[in-house]
Protein backbone atom coordinates (compact mmCIF):
# COMPACT_ATOMS: atom_id res chain seq x y z
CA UNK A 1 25.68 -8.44 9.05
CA UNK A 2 22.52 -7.22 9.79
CA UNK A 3 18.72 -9.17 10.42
CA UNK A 4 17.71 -7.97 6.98
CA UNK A 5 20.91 -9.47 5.61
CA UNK A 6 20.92 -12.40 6.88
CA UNK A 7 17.21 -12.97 5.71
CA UNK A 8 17.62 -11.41 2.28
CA UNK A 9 20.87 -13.69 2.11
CA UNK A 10 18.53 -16.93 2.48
CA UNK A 11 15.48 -15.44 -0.03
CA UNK A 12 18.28 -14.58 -2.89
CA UNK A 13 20.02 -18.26 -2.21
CA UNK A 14 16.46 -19.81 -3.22
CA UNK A 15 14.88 -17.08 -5.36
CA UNK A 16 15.58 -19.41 -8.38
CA UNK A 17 14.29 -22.50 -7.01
CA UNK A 18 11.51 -21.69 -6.51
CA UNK A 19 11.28 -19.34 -9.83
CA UNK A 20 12.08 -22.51 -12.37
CA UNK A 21 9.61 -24.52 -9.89
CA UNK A 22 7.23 -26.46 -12.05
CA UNK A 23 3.37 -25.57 -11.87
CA UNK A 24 2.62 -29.33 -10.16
CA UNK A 25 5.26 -28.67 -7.92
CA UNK A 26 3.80 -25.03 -6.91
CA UNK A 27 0.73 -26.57 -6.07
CA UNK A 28 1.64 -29.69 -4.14
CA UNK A 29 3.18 -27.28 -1.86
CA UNK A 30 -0.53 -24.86 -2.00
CA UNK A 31 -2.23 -28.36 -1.22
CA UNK A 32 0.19 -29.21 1.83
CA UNK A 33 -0.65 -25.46 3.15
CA UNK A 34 -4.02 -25.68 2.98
CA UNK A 35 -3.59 -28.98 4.37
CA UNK A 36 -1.44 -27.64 7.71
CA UNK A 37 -4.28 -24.71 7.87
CA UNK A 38 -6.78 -26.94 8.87
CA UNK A 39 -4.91 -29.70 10.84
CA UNK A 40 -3.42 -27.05 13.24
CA UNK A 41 -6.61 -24.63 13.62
CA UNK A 42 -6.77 -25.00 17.32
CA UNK A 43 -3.01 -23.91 17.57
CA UNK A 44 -3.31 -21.03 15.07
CA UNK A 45 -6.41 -19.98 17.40
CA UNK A 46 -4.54 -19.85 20.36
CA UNK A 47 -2.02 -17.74 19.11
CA UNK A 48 -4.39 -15.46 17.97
CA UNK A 49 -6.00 -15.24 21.29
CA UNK A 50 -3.09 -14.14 22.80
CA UNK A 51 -2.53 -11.51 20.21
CA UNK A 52 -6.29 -10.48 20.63
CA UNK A 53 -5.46 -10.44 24.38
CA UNK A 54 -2.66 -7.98 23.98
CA UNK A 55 -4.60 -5.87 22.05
CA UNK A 56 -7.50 -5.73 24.44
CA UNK A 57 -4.56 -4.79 26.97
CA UNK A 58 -3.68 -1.46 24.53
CA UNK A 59 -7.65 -1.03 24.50
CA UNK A 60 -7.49 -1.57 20.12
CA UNK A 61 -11.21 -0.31 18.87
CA UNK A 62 -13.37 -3.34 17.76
CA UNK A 63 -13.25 -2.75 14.10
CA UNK A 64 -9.08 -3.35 14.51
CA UNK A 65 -9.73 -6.61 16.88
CA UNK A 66 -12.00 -7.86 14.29
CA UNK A 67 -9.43 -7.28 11.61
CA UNK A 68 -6.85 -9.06 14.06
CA UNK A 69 -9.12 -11.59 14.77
CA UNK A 70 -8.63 -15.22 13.21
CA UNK A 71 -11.61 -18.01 13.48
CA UNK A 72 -12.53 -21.39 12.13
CA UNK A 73 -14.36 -19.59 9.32
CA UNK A 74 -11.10 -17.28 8.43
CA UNK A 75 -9.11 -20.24 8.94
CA UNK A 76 -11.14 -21.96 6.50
CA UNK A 77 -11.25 -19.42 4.12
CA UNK A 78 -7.54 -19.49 3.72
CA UNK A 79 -7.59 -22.48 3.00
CA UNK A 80 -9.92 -22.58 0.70
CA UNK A 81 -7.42 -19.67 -1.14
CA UNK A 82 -4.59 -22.16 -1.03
CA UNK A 83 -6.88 -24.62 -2.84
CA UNK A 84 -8.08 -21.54 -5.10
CA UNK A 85 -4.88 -20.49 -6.36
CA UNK A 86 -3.74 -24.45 -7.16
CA UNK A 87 -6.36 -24.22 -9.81
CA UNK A 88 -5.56 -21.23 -11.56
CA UNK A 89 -3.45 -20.74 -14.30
CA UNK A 90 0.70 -20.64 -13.98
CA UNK A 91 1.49 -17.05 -15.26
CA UNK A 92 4.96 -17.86 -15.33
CA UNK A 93 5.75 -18.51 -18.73
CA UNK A 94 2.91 -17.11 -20.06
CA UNK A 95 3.28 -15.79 -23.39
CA UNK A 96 1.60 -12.25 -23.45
CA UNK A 97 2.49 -11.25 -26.87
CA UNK A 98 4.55 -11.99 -29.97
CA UNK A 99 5.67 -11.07 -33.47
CA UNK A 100 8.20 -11.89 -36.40
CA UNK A 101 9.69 -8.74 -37.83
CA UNK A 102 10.34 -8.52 -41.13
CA UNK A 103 14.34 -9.85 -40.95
CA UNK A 104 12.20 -13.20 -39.63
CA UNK A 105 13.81 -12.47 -36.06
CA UNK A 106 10.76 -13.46 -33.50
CA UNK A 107 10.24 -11.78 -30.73
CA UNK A 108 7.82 -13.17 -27.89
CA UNK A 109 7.04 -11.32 -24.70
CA UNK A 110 6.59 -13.92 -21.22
CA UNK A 111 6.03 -13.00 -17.68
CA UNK A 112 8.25 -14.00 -15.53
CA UNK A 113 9.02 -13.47 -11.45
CA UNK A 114 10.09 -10.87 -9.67
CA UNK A 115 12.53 -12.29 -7.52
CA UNK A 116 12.17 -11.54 -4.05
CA UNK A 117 9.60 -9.58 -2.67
CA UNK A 118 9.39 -7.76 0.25
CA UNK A 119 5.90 -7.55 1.87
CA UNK A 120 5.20 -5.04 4.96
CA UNK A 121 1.69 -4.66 6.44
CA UNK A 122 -0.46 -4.52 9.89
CA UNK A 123 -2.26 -6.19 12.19
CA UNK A 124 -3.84 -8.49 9.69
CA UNK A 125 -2.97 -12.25 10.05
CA UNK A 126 -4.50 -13.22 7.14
CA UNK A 127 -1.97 -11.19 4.76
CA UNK A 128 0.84 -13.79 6.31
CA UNK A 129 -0.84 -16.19 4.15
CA UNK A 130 -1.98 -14.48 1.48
CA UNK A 131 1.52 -13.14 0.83
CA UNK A 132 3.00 -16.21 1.16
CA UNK A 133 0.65 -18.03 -1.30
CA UNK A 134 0.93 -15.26 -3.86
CA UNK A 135 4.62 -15.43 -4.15
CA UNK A 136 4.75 -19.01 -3.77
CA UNK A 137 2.72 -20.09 -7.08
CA UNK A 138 4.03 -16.57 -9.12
CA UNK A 139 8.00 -17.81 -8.54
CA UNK A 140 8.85 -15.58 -6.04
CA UNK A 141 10.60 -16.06 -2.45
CA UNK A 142 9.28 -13.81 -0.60
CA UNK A 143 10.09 -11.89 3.14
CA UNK A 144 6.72 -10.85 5.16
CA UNK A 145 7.10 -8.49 7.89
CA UNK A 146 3.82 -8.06 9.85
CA UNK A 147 2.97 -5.71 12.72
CA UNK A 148 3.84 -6.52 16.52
CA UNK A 149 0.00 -7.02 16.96
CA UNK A 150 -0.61 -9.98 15.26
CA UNK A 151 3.45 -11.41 16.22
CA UNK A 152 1.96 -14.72 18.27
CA UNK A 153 -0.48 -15.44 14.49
CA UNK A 154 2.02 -14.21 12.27
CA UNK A 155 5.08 -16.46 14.03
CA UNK A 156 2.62 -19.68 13.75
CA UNK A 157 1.05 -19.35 10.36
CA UNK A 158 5.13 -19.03 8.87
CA UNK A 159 5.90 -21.98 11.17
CA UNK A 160 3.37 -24.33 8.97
CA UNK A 161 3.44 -23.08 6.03
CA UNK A 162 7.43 -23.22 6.29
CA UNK A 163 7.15 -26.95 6.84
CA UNK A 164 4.46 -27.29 4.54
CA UNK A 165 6.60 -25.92 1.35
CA UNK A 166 9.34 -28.35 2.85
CA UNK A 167 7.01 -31.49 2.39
CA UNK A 168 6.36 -30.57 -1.04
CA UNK A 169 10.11 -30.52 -1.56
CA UNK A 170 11.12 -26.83 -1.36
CA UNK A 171 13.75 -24.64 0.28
CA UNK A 172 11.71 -23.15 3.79
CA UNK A 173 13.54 -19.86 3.04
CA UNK A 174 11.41 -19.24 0.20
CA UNK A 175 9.14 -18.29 3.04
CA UNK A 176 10.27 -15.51 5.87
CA UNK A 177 9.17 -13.87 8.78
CA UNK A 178 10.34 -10.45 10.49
CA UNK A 179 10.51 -12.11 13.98
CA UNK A 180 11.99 -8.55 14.90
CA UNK A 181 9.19 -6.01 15.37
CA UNK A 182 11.65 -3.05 15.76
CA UNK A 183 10.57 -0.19 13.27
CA UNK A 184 14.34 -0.10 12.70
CA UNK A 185 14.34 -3.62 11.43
CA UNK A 186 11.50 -2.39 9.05
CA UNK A 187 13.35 0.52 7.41
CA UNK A 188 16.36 -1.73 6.80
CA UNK A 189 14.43 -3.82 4.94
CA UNK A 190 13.54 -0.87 3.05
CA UNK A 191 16.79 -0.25 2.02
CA UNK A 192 17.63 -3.55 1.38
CA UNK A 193 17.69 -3.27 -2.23
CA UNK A 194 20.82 -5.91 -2.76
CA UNK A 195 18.27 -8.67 -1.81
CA UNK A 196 14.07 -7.36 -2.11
CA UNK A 197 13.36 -6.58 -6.14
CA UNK A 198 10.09 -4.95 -5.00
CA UNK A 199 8.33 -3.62 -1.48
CA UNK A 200 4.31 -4.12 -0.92
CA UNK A 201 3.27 -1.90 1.64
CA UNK A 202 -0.41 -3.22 3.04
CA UNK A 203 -2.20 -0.89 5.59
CA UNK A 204 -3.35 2.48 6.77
CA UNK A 205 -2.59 5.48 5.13
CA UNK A 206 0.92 6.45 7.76
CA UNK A 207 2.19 2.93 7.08
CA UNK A 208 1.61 3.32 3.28
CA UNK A 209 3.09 7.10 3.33
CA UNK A 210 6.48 5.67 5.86
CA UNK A 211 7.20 3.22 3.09
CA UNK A 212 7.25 5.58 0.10
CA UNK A 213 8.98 8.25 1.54
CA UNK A 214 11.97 5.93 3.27
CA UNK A 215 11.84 2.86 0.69
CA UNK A 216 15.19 3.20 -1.58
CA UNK A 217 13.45 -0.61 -3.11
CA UNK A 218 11.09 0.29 -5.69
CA UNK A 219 7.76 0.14 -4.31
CA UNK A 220 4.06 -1.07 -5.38
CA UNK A 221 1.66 0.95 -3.29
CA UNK A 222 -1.76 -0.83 -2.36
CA UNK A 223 -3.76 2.46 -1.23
CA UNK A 224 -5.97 3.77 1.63
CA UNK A 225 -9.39 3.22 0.52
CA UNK A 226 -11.99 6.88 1.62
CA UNK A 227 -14.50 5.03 -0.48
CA UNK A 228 -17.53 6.79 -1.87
CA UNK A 229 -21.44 5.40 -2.55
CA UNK A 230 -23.28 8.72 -4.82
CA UNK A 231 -27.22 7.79 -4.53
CA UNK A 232 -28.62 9.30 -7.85
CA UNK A 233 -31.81 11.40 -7.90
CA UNK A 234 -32.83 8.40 -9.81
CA UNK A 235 -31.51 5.45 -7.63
CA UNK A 236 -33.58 2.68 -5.77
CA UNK A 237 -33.52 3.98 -2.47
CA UNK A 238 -33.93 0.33 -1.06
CA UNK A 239 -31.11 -0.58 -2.67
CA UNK A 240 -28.88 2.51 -2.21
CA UNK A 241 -30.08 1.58 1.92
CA UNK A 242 -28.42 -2.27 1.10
CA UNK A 243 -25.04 -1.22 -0.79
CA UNK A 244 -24.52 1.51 1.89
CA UNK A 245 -25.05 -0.64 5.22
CA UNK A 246 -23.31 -3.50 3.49
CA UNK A 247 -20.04 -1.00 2.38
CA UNK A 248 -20.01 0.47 5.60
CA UNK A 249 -21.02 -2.09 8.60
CA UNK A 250 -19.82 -6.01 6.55
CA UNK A 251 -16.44 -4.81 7.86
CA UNK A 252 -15.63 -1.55 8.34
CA UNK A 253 -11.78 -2.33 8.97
CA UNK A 254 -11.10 -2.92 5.61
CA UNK A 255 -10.31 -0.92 2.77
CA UNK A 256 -13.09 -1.44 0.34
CA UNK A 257 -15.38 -0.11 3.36
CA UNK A 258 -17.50 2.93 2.21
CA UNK A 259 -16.51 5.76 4.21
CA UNK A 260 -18.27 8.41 3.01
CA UNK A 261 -22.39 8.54 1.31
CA UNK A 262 -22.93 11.13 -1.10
CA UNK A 263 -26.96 11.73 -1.41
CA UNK A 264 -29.01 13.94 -4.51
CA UNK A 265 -30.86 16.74 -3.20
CA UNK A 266 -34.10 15.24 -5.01
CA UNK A 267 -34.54 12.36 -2.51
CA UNK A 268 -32.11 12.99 0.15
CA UNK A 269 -35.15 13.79 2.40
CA UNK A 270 -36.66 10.17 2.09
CA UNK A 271 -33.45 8.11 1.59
CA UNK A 272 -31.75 9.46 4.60
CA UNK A 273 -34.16 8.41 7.38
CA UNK A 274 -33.94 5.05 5.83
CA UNK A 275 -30.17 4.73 6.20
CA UNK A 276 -30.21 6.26 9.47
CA UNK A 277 -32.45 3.58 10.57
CA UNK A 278 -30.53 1.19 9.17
CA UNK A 279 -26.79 2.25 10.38
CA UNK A 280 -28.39 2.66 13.88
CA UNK A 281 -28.84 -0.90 14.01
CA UNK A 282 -24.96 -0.94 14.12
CA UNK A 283 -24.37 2.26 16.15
CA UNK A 284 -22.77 3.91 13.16
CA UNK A 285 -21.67 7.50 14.06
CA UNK A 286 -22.78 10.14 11.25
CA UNK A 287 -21.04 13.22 9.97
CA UNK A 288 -22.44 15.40 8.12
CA UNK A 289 -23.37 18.17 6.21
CA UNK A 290 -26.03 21.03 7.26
CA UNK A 291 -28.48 19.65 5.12
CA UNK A 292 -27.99 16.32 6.53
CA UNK A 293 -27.86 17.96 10.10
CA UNK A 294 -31.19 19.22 8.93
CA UNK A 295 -33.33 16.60 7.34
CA UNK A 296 -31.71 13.97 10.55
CA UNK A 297 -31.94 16.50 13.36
CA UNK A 298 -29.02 17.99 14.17
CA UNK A 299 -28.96 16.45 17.74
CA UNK A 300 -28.36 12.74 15.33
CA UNK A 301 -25.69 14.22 13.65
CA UNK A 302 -22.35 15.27 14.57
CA UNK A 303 -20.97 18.54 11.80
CA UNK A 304 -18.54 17.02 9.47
CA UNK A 305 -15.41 19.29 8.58
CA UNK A 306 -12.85 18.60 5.59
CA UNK A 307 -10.78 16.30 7.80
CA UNK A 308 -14.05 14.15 8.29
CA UNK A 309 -14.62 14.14 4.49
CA UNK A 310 -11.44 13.10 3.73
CA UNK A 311 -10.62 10.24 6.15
CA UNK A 312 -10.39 6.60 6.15
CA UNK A 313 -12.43 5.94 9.22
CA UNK A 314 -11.89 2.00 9.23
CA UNK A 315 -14.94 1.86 11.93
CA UNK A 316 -18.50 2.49 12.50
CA UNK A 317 -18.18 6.02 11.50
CA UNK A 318 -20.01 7.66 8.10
CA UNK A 319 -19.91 10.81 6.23
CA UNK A 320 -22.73 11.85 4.36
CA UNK A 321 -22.71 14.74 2.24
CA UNK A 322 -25.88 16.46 0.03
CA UNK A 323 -25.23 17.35 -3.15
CA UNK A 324 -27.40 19.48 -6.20
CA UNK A 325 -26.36 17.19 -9.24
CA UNK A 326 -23.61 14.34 -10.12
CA UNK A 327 -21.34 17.18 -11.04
CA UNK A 328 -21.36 18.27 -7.71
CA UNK A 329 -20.83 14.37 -6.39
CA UNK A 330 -17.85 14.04 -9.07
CA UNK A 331 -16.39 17.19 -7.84
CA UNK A 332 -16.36 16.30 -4.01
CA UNK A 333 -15.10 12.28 -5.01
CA UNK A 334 -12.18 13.67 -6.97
CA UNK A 335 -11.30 15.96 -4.10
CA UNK A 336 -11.37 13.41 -1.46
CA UNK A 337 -11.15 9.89 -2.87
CA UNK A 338 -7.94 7.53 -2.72
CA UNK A 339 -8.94 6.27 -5.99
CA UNK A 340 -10.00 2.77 -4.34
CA UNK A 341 -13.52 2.01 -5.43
CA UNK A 342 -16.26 4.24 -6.09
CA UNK A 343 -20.26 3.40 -6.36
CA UNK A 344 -23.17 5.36 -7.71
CA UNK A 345 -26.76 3.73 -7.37
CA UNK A 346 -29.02 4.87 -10.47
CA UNK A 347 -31.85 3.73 -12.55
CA UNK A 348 -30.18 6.31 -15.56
CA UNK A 349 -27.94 4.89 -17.89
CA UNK A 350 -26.35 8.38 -18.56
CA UNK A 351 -25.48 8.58 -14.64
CA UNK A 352 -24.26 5.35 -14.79
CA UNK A 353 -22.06 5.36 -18.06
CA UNK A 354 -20.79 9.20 -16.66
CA UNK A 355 -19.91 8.44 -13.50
CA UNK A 356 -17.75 5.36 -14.57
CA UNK A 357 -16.30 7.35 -16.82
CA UNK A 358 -15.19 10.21 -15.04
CA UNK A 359 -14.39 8.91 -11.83
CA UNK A 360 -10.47 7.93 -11.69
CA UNK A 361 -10.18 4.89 -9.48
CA UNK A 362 -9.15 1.75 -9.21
CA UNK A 363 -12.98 -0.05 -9.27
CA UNK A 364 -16.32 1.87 -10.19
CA UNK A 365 -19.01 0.49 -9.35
CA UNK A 366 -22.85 0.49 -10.57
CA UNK A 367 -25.53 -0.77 -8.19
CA UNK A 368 -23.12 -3.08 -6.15
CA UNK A 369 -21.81 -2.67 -3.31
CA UNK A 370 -17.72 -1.36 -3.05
CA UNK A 371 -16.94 -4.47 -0.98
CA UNK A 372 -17.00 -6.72 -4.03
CA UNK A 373 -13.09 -4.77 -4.71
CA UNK A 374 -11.32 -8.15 -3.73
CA UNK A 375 -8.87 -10.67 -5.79
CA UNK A 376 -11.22 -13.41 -4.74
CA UNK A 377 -14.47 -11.55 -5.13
CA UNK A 378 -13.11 -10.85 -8.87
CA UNK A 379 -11.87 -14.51 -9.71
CA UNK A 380 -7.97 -13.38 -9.36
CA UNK A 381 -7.76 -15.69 -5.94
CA UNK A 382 -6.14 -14.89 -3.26
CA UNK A 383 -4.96 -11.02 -3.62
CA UNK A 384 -1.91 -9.12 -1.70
CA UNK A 385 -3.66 -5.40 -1.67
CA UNK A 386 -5.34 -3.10 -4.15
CA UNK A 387 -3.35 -1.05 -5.64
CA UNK A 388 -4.25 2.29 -6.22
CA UNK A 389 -1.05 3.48 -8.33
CA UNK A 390 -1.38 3.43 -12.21
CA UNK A 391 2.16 1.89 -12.91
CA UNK A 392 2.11 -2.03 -13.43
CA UNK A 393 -0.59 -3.19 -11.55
CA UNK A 394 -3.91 -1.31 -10.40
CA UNK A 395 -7.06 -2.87 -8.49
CA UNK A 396 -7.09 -6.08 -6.97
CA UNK A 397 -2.92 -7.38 -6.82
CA UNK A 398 -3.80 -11.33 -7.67
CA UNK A 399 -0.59 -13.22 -9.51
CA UNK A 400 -0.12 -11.72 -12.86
CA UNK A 401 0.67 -8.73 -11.00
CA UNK A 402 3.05 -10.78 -9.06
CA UNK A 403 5.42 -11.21 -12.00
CA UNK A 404 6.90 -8.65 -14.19
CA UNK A 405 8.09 -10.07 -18.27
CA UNK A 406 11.07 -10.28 -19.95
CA UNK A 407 11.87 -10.37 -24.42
CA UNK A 408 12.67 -13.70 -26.09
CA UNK A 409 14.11 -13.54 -29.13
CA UNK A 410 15.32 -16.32 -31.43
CA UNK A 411 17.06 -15.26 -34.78
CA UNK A 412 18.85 -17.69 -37.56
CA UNK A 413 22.28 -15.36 -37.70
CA UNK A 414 20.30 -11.84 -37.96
CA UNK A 415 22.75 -8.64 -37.70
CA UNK A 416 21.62 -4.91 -37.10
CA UNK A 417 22.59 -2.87 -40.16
């Protein structure tokens, strides 16, 4: 019996506990998390630092440390999550729709969970917890297999929060970590389709693309995010200065970060200076165009190619294109976007109502910056990924997209002709 057997063993032997789990029950054990989060900070600190150490050791960029990174603020705010989530609504049992045909048969249509669910994803600590949380008040057990990165944060934040569920009362095994960082270990659990009902990929664009093309478990992919800001001929140039520096330098290593600035030919000479000055504050590296090269000196900026244009950067790295007319802008963000999140910044209503309705992503955004593309930014709490796929779930992954639905139907003796 393999690793993956042996775990998916456990997660099937509790699914339905914690499935039929009732909502006070759910949340005593979100409470007792949140509880364990802040009671063992130093600890969960420590064993970050020694993952942060390692990294240092494999000389990681500091965009990726910071997304390693774990502090009494982050700690904090997954706490805070835990708390979140206890106060939203159960969507189990839910009752999304329902008729009576006309034999008087009625028909209602619930949500339900999934079952098990399988969660792989990168050197982001937080996602332990978020995963875990997610499952835990949607009904599902779930297995989380982070990267060998964050192994020391990842091994202590399942430690708690394994203990924690037990204090409220639950089966630990509705909570599992890959200990085993092998990438072989990872594509079993790929193929483990006897015990995961679903797969969550959460990271880069290789780790997304490994676990579509090798996953025989029906996958949700949360996508890469080459996110685009378009500053209209029209825009407020002040503001277009804000949304970019706040999309691109908040946090550049994550995937609501705007990677690429799209500029009208109308102002681009007096809105680019003003964004230059303002991403030099954070050394941010800019690619661009010849009419960028132009207007900036071409000595400030490096020539950006397709590869440039069509890249998740996930650091202090920009590329800025000029374009005639919004055509041209929708043209070059339907070539190159992810369909993550999308921004234009414009005082015309036309722009505005055009540009969210031809741009095919996830989130489209007017006058705000793309960073806002978040479960907790959007009210869902806690989220596992944004999901850039148009089948079941799409945006921000909070928990009704953590259950799936199943028919009830209650007749009096009905019989199909």
């Amino acid at each position: 019996m393999s690793y993956i057997d042996i775990l998916g063993e456990k997660a099937v032997l509790c699914k339905k506990e914690i499935a039929f789990a009732s909502t006070e029950q759910k949340n005593d054990a979100l409470y007792e998390i949140a509880h364990a989060l802040r009671t063992r900070k130093d600890e969960i600190m420590e064993a970050n630092r020694i993952d942060l150490e390692n990294a240092r050791m494999r000389k990681t960029s500091e965009a990726m440390l910071d997304r390693l990174a774990l502090n009494e603020k982050r700690i904090e705010g997954m706490a805070k999550a835990c708390e979140e989530l206890a106060l939203l609504d159960d969507p189990v049992g839910e009752v999304i729709s329902g008729s009576t045909r006309p034999n008087g048969m009625k028909i209602e249509r619930v949500r339900v969970p999934m079952g098990v669910i399988g969660i792989i994803y990168e050197a982001r600590p937080n996602v332990t917890v978020d995963g875990a949380i997610l499952c835990l008040k949607s009904g599902n057990a779930v297995i989380l297999r982070g990267g060998k990165e964050a192994i020391s944060s990842n091994k202590m934040l399942c430690d708690l929060m394994r203990k924690a569920v037990s204090l409220a009362g639950f089966n630990p095994d509705i909570i599992q970590l890959v200990e085993d960082t092998d990438r072989a270990i990872a594509l079993d659990m790929m193929k483990a389709n006897e015990y995961i009902d679903v797969l969550i990929p959460r990271g880069g664009a290789q780790l997304i693309k490994a676990v579509i093309q090798s996953a025989t478990v029906p996958v949700i992919e949360t996508g890469t995010g080459n996110c685009h800001v378009y500053v209209d001929s029209s825009a407020d140039l002040n503001m277009a200065v804000d949304i970019v520096d706040n999309g691109k330098t908040s946090r550049p290593s994550v995937c609501n970060a705007v990677e690429s600035c799209l500029v009208h030919r109308d102002v681009a000479e007096e809105f680019l200076p003003k964004l230059k000055e303002r991403l030099d504050k954070h050394n941010v590296e800019i690619r661009g165009c010849d009419m960028t090269r132009l207007i900036l000196g071409a000595e400030n900026v490096v020539p950006a190619d397709e590869e440039d244009y069509a890249t998740e950067f996930l650091d202090y790295i920009i590329s800025v294109k000029v374009v005639d007319d919004i055509a041209q802008a929708l043209e070059h963000i339907d070539r190159y976007s992810t369909g993550h999140s999308e921004c234009i910044v414009t005082e015309s209503l036309f722009a505005a109502q055009e540009f969210q309705k031809r741009v095919d992503s996830a989130a489209v955004y007017v006058n705000c910056s793309t960073r806002f593309t978040d479960g907790g930014m959007f009210g869902l709490g806690a989220e596992i990924g944004i999901s850039t796929q148009k089948l079941h779930a799409r945006g921000p992954m909070g928990l009704k997209e953590m259950t799936t639905t199943k028919y009830l139907i209650t007749g009096n003796g009905q019989i199909r002709e």
